[in-house]
PDB file of N, CA and C in Angstrom:
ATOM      1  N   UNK A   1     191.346 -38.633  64.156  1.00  0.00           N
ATOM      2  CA  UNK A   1     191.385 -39.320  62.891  1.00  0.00           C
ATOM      3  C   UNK A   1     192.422 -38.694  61.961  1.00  0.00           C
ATOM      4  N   UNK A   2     193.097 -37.648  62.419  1.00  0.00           N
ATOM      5  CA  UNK A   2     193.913 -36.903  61.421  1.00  0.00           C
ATOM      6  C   UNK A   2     195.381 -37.569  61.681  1.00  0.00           C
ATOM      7  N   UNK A   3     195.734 -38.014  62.164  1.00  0.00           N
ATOM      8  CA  UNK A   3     197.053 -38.803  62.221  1.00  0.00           C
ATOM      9  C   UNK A   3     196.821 -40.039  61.979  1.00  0.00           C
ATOM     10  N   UNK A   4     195.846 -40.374  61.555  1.00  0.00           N
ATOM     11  CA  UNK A   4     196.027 -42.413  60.952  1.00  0.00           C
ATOM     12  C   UNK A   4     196.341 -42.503  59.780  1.00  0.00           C
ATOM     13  N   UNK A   5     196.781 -43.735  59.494  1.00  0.00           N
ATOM     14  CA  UNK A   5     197.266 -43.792  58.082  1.00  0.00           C
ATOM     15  C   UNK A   5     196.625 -44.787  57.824  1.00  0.00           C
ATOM     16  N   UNK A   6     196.219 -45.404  56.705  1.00  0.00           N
ATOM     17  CA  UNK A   6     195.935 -46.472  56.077  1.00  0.00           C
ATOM     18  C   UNK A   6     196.939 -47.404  55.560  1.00  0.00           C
ATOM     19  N   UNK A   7     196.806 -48.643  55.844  1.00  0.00           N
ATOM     20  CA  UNK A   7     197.313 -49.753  55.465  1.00  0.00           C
ATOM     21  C   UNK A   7     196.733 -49.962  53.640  1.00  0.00           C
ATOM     22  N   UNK A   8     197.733 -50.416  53.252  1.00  0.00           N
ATOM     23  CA  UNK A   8     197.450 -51.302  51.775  1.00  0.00           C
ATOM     24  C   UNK A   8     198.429 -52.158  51.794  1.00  0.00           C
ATOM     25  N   UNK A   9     197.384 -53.537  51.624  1.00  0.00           N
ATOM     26  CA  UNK A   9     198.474 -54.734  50.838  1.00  0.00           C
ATOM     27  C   UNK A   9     198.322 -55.340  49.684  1.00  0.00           C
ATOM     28  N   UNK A  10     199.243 -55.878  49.125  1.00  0.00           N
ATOM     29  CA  UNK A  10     199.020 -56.612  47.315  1.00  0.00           C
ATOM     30  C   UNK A  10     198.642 -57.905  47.438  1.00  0.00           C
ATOM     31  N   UNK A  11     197.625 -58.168  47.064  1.00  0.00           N
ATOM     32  CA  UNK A  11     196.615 -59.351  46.971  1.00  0.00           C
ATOM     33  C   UNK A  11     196.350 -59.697  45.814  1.00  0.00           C
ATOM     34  N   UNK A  12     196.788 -60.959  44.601  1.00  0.00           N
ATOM     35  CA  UNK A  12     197.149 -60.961  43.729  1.00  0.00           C
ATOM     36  C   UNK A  12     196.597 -60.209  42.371  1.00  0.00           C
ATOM     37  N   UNK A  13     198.248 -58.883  42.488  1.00  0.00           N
ATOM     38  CA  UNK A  13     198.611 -58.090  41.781  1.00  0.00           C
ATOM     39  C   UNK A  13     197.122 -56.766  42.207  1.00  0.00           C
ATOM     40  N   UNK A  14     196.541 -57.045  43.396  1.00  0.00           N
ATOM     41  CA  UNK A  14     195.436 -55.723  43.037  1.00  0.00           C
ATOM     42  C   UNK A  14     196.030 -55.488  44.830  1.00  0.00           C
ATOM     43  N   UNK A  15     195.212 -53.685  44.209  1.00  0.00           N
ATOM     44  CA  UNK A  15     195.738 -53.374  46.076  1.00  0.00           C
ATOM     45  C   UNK A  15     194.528 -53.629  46.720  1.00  0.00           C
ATOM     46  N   UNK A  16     194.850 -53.818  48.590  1.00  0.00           N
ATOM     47  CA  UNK A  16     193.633 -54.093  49.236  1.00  0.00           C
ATOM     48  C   UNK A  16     193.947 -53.116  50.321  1.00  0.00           C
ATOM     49  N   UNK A  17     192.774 -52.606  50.870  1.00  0.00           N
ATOM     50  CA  UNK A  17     192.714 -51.573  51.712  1.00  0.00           C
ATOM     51  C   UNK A  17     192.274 -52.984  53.221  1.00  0.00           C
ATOM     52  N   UNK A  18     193.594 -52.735  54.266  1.00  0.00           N
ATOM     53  CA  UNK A  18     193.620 -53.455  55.509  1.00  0.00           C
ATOM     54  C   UNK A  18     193.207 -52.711  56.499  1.00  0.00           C
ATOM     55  N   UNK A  19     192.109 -52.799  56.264  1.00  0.00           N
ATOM     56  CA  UNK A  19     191.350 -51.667  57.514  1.00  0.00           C
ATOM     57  C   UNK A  19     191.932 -52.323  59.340  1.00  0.00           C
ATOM     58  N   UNK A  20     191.693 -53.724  59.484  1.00  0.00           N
ATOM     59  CA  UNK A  20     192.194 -53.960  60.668  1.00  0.00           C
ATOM     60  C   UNK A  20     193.650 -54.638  61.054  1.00  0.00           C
ATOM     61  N   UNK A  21     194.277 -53.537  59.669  1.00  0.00           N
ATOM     62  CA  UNK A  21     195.669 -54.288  59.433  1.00  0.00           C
ATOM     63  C   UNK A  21     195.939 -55.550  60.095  1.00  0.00           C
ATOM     64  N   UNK A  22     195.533 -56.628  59.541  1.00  0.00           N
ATOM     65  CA  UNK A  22     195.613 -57.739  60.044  1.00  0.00           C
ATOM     66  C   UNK A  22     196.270 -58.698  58.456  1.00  0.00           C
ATOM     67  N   UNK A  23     195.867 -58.271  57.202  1.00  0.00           N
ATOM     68  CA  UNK A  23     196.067 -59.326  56.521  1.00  0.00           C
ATOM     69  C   UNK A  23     197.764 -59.672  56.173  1.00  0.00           C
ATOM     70  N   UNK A  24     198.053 -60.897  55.767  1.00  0.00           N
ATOM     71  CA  UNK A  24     199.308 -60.669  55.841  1.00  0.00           C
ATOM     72  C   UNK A  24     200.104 -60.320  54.929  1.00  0.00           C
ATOM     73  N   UNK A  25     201.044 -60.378  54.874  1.00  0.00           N
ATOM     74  CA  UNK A  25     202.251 -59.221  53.411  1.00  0.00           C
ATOM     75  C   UNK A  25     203.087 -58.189  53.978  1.00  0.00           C
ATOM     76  N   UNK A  26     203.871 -58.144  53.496  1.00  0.00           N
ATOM     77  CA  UNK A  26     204.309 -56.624  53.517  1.00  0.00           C
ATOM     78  C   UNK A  26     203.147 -55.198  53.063  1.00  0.00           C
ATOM     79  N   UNK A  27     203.040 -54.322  54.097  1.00  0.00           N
ATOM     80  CA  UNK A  27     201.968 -53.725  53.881  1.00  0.00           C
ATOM     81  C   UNK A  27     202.846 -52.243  53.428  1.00  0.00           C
ATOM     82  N   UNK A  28     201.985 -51.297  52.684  1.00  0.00           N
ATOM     83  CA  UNK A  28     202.191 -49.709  53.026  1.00  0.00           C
ATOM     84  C   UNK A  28     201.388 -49.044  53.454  1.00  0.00           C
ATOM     85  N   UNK A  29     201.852 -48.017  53.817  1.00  0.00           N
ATOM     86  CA  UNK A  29     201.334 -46.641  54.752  1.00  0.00           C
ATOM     87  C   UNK A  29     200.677 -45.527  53.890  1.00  0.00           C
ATOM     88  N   UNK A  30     199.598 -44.572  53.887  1.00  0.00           N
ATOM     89  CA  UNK A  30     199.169 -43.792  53.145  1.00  0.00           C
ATOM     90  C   UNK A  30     198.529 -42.903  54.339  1.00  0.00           C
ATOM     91  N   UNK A  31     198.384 -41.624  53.748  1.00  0.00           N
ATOM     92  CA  UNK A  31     197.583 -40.775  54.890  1.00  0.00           C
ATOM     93  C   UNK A  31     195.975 -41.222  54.003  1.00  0.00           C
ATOM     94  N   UNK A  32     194.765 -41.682  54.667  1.00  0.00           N
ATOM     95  CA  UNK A  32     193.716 -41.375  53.774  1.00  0.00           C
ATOM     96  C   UNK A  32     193.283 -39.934  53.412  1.00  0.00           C
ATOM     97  N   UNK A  33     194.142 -39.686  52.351  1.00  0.00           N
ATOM     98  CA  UNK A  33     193.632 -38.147  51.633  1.00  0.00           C
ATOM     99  C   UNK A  33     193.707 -38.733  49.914  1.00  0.00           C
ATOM    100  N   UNK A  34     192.959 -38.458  48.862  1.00  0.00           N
ATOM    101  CA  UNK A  34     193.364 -38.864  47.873  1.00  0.00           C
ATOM    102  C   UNK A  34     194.586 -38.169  47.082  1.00  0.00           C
ATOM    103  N   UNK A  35     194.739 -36.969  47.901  1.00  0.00           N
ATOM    104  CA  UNK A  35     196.151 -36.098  46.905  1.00  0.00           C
ATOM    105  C   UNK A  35     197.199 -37.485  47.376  1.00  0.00           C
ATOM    106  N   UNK A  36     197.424 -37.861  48.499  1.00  0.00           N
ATOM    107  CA  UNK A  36     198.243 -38.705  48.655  1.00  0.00           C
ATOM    108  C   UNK A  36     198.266 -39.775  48.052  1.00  0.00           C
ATOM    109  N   UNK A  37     197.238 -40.476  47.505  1.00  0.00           N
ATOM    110  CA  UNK A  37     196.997 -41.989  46.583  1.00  0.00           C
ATOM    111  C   UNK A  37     197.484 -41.323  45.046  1.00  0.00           C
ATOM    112  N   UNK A  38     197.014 -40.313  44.458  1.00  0.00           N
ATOM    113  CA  UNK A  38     197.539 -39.885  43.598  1.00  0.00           C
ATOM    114  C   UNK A  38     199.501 -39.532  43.333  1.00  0.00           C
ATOM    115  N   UNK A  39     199.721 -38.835  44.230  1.00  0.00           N
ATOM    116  CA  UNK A  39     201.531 -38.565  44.912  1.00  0.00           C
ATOM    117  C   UNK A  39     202.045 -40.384  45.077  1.00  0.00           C
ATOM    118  N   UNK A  40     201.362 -41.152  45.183  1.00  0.00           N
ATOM    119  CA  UNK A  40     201.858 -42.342  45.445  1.00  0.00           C
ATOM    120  C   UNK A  40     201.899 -42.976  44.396  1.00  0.00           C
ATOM    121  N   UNK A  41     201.308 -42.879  44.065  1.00  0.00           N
ATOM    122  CA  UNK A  41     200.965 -43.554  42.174  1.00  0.00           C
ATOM    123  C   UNK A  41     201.803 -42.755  41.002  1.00  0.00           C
ATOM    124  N   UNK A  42     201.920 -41.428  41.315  1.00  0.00           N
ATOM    125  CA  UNK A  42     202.878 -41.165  40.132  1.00  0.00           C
ATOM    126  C   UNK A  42     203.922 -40.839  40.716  1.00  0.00           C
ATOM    127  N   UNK A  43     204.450 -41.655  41.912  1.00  0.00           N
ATOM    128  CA  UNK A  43     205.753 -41.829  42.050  1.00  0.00           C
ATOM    129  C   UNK A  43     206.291 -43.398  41.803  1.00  0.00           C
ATOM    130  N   UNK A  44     205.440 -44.094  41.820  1.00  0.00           N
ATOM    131  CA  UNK A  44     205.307 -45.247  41.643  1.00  0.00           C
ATOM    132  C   UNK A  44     205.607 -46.781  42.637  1.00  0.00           C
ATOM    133  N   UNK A  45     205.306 -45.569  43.993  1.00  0.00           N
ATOM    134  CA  UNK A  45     206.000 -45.863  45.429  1.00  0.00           C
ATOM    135  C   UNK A  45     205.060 -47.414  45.678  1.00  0.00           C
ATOM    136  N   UNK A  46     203.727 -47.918  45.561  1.00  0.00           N
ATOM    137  CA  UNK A  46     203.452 -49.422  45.578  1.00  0.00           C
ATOM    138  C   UNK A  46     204.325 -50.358  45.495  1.00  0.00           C
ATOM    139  N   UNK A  47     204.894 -50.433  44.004  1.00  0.00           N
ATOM    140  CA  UNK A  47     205.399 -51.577  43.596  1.00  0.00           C
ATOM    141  C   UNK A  47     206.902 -51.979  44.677  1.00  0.00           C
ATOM    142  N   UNK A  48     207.355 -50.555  44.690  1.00  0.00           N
ATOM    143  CA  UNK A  48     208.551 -50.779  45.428  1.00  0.00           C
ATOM    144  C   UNK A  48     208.199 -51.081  47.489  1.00  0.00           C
ATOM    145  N   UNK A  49     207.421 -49.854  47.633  1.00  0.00           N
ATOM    146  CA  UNK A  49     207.233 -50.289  48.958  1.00  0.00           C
ATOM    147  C   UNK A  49     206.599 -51.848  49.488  1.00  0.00           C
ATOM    148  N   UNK A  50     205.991 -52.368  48.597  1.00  0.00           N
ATOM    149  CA  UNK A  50     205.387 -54.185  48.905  1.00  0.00           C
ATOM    150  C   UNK A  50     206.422 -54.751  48.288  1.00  0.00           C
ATOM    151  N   UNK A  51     207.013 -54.547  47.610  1.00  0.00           N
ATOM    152  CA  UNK A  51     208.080 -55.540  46.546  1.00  0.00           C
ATOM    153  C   UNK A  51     207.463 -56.681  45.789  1.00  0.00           C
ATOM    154  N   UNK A  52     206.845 -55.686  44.799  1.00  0.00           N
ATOM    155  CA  UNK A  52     205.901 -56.440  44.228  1.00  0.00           C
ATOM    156  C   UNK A  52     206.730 -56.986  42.986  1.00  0.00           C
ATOM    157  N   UNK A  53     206.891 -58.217  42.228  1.00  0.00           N
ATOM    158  CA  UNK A  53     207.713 -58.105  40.948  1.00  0.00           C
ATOM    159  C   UNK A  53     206.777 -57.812  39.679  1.00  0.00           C
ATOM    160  N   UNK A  54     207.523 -57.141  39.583  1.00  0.00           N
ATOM    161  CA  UNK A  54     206.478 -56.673  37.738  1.00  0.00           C
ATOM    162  C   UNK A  54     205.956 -54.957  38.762  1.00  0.00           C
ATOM    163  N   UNK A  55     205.034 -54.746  37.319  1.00  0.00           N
ATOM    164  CA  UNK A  55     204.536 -53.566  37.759  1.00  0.00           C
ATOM    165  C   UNK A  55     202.693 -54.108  38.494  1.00  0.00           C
ATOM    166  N   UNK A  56     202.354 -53.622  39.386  1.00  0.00           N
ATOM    167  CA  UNK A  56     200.925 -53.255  39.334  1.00  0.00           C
ATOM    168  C   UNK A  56     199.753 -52.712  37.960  1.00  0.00           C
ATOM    169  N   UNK A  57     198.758 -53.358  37.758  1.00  0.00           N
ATOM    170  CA  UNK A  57     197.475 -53.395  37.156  1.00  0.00           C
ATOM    171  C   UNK A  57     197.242 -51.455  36.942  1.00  0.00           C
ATOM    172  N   UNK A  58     196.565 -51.522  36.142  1.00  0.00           N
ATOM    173  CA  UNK A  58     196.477 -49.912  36.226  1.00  0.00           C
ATOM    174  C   UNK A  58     194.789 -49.933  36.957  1.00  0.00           C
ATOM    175  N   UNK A  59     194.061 -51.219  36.947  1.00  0.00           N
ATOM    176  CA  UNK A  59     192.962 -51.041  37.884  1.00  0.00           C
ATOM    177  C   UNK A  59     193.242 -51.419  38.890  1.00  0.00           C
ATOM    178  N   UNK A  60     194.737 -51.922  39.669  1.00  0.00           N
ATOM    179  CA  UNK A  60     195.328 -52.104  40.546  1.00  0.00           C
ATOM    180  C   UNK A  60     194.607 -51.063  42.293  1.00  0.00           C
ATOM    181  N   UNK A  61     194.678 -50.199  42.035  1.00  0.00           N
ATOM    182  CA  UNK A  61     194.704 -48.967  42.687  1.00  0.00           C
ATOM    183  C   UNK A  61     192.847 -48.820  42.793  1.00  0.00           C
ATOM    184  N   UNK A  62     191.708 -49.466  42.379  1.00  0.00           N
ATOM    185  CA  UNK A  62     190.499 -49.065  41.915  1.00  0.00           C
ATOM    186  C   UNK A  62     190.044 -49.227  43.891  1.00  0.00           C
ATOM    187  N   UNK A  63     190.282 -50.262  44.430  1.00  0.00           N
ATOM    188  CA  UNK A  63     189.615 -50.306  45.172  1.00  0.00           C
ATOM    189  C   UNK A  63     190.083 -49.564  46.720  1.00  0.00           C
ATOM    190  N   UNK A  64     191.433 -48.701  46.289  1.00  0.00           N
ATOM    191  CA  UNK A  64     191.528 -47.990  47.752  1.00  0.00           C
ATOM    192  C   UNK A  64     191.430 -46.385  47.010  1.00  0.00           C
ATOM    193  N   UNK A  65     191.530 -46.178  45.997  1.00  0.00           N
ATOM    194  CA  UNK A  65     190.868 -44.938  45.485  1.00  0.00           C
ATOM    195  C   UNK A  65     189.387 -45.117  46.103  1.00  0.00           C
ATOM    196  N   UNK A  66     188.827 -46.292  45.544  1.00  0.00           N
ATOM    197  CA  UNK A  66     186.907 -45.945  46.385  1.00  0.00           C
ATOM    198  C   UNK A  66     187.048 -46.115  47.833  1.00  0.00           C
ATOM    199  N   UNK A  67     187.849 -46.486  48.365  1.00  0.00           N
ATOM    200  CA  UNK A  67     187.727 -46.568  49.972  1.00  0.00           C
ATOM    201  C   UNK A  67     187.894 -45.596  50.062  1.00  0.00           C
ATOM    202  N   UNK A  68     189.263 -44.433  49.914  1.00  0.00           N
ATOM    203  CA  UNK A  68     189.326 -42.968  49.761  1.00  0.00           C
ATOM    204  C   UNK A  68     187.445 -41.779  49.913  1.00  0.00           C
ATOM    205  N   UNK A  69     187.659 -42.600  48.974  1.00  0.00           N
ATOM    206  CA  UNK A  69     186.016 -41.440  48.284  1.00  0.00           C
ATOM    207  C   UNK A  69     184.937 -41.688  49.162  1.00  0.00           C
ATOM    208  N   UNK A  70     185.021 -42.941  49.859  1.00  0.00           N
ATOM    209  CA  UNK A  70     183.730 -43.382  50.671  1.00  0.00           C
ATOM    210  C   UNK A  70     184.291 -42.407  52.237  1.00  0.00           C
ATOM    211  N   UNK A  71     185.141 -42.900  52.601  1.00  0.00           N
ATOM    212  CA  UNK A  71     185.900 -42.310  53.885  1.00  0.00           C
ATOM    213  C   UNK A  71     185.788 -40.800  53.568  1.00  0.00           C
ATOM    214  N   UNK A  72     186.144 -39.927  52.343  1.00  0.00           N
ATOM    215  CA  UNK A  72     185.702 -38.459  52.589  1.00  0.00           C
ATOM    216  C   UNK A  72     184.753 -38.236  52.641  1.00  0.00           C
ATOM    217  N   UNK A  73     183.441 -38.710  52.162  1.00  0.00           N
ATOM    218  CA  UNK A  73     182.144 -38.487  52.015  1.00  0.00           C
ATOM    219  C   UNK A  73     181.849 -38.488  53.702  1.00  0.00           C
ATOM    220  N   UNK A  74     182.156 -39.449  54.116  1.00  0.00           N
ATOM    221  CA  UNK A  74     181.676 -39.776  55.610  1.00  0.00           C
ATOM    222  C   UNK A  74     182.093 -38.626  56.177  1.00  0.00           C
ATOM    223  N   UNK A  75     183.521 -38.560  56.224  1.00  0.00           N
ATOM    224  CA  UNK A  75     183.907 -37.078  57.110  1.00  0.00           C
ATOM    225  C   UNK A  75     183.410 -35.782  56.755  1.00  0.00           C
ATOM    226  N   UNK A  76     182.707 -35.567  55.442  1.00  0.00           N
ATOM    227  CA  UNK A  76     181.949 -34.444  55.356  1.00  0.00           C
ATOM    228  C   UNK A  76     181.180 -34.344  55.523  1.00  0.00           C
ATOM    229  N   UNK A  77     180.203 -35.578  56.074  1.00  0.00           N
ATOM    230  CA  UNK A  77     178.698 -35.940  56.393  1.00  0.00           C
ATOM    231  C   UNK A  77     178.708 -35.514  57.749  1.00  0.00           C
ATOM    232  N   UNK A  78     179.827 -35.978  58.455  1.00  0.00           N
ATOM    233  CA  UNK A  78     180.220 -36.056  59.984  1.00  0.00           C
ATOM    234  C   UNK A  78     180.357 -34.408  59.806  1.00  0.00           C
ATOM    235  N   UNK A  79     181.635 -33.337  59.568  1.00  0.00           N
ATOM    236  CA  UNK A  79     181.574 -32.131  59.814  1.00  0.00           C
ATOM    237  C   UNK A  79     180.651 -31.612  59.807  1.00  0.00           C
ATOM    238  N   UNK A  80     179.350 -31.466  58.764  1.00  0.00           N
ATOM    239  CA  UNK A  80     178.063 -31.060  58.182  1.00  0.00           C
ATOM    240  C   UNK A  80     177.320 -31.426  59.532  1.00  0.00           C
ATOM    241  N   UNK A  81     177.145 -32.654  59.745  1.00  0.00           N
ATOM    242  CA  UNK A  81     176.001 -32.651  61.035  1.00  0.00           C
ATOM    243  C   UNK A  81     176.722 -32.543  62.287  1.00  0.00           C
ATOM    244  N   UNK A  82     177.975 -32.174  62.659  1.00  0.00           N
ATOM    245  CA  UNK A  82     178.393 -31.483  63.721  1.00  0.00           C
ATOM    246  C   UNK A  82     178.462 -29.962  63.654  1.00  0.00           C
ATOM    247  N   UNK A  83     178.270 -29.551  62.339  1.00  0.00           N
ATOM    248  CA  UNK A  83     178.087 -27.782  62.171  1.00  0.00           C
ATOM    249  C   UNK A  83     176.981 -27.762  62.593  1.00  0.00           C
ATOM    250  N   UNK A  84     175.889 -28.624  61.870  1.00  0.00           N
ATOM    251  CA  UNK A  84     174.329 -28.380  61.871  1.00  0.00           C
ATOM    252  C   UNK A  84     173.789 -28.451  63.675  1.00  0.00           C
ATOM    253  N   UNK A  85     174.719 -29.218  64.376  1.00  0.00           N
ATOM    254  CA  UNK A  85     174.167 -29.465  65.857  1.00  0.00           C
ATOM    255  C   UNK A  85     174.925 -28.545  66.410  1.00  0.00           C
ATOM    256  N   UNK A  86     175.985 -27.858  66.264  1.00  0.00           N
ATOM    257  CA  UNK A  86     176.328 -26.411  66.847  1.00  0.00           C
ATOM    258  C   UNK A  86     175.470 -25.548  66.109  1.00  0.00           C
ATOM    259  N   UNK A  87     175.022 -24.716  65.510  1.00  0.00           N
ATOM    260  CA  UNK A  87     174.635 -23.594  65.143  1.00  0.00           C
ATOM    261  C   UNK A  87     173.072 -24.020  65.980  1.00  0.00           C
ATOM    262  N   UNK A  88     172.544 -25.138  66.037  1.00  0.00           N
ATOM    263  CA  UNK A  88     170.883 -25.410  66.413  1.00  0.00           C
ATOM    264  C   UNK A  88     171.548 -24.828  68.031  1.00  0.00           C
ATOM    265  N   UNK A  89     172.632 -25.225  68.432  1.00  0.00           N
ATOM    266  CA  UNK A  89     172.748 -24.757  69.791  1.00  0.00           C
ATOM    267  C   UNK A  89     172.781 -23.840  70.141  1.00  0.00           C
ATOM    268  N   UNK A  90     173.634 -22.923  69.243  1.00  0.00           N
ATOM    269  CA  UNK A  90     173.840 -21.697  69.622  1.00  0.00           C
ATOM    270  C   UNK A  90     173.099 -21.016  69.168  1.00  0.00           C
ATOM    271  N   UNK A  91     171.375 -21.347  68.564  1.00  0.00           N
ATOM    272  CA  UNK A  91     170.516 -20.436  68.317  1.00  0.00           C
ATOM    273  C   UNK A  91     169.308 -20.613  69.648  1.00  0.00           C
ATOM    274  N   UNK A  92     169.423 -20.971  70.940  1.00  0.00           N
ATOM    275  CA  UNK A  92     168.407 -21.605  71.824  1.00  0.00           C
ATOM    276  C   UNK A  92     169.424 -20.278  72.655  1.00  0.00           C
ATOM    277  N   UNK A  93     168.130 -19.571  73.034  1.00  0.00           N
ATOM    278  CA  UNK A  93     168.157 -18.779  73.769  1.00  0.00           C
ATOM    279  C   UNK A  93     168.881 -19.083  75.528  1.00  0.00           C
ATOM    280  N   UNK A  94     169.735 -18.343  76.069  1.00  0.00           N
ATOM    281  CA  UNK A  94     169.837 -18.798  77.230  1.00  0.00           C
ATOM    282  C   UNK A  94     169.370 -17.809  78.253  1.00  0.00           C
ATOM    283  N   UNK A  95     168.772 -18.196  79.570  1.00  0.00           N
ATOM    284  CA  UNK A  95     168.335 -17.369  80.207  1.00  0.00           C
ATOM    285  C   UNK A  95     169.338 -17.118  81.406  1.00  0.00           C
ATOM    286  N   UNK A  96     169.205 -16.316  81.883  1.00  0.00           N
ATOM    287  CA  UNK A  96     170.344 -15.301  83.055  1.00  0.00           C
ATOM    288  C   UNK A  96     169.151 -16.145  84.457  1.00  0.00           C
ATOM    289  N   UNK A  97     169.800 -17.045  85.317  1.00  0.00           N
ATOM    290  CA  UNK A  97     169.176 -18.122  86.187  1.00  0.00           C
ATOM    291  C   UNK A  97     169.379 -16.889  87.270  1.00  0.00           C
ATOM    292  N   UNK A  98     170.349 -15.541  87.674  1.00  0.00           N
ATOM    293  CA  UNK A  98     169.742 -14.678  88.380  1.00  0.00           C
ATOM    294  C   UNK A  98     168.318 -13.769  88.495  1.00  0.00           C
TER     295      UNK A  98
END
């Protein structure tokens, strides 16, 4: 999961997060990390990478910021109960089968 990027396309004037990059437009690329949605936004890289005319909404950006926040939550839910099922493992005694 560490090399995917997320799709976003402009769907009138708001961004949309294309999870099965399927919708159509000119789309952009993002790593899902939010330092990167932030680095993207105050560079002002949207408008130009879709070729959007005018500027973007300043609630433009609301709904792949929460896709962001939902997607980290998950992956820390996921690390957390893959720590929690290693350490239960490596506390079960093993016996020497000689």
């Amino acid at each position: 999961m560490a090399g995917e990027l997320l799709r976003v396309v402009a769907v009138n004037g708001h961004l949309v997060v294309d999870v099965r990059r399927r919708l159509p437009g000119r789309g952009a690329w993002l790593h899902p990390v939010p330092e990167c949605l932030v680095k993207a936004e105050r560079r002002r890289a949207f408008p130009r990478a879709l070729r959007v005319p005018g500027v973007l909404g300043v609630d433009a950006l609301g709904e792949v910021r929460q896709y962001l926040e939902h997607h980290l939550e998950r992956l820390t839910e996921h690390s957390q109960d893959a720590g929690a099922a290693r350490i239960q493992s490596e506390s079960r005694k093993q016996v020497d089968p000689s």
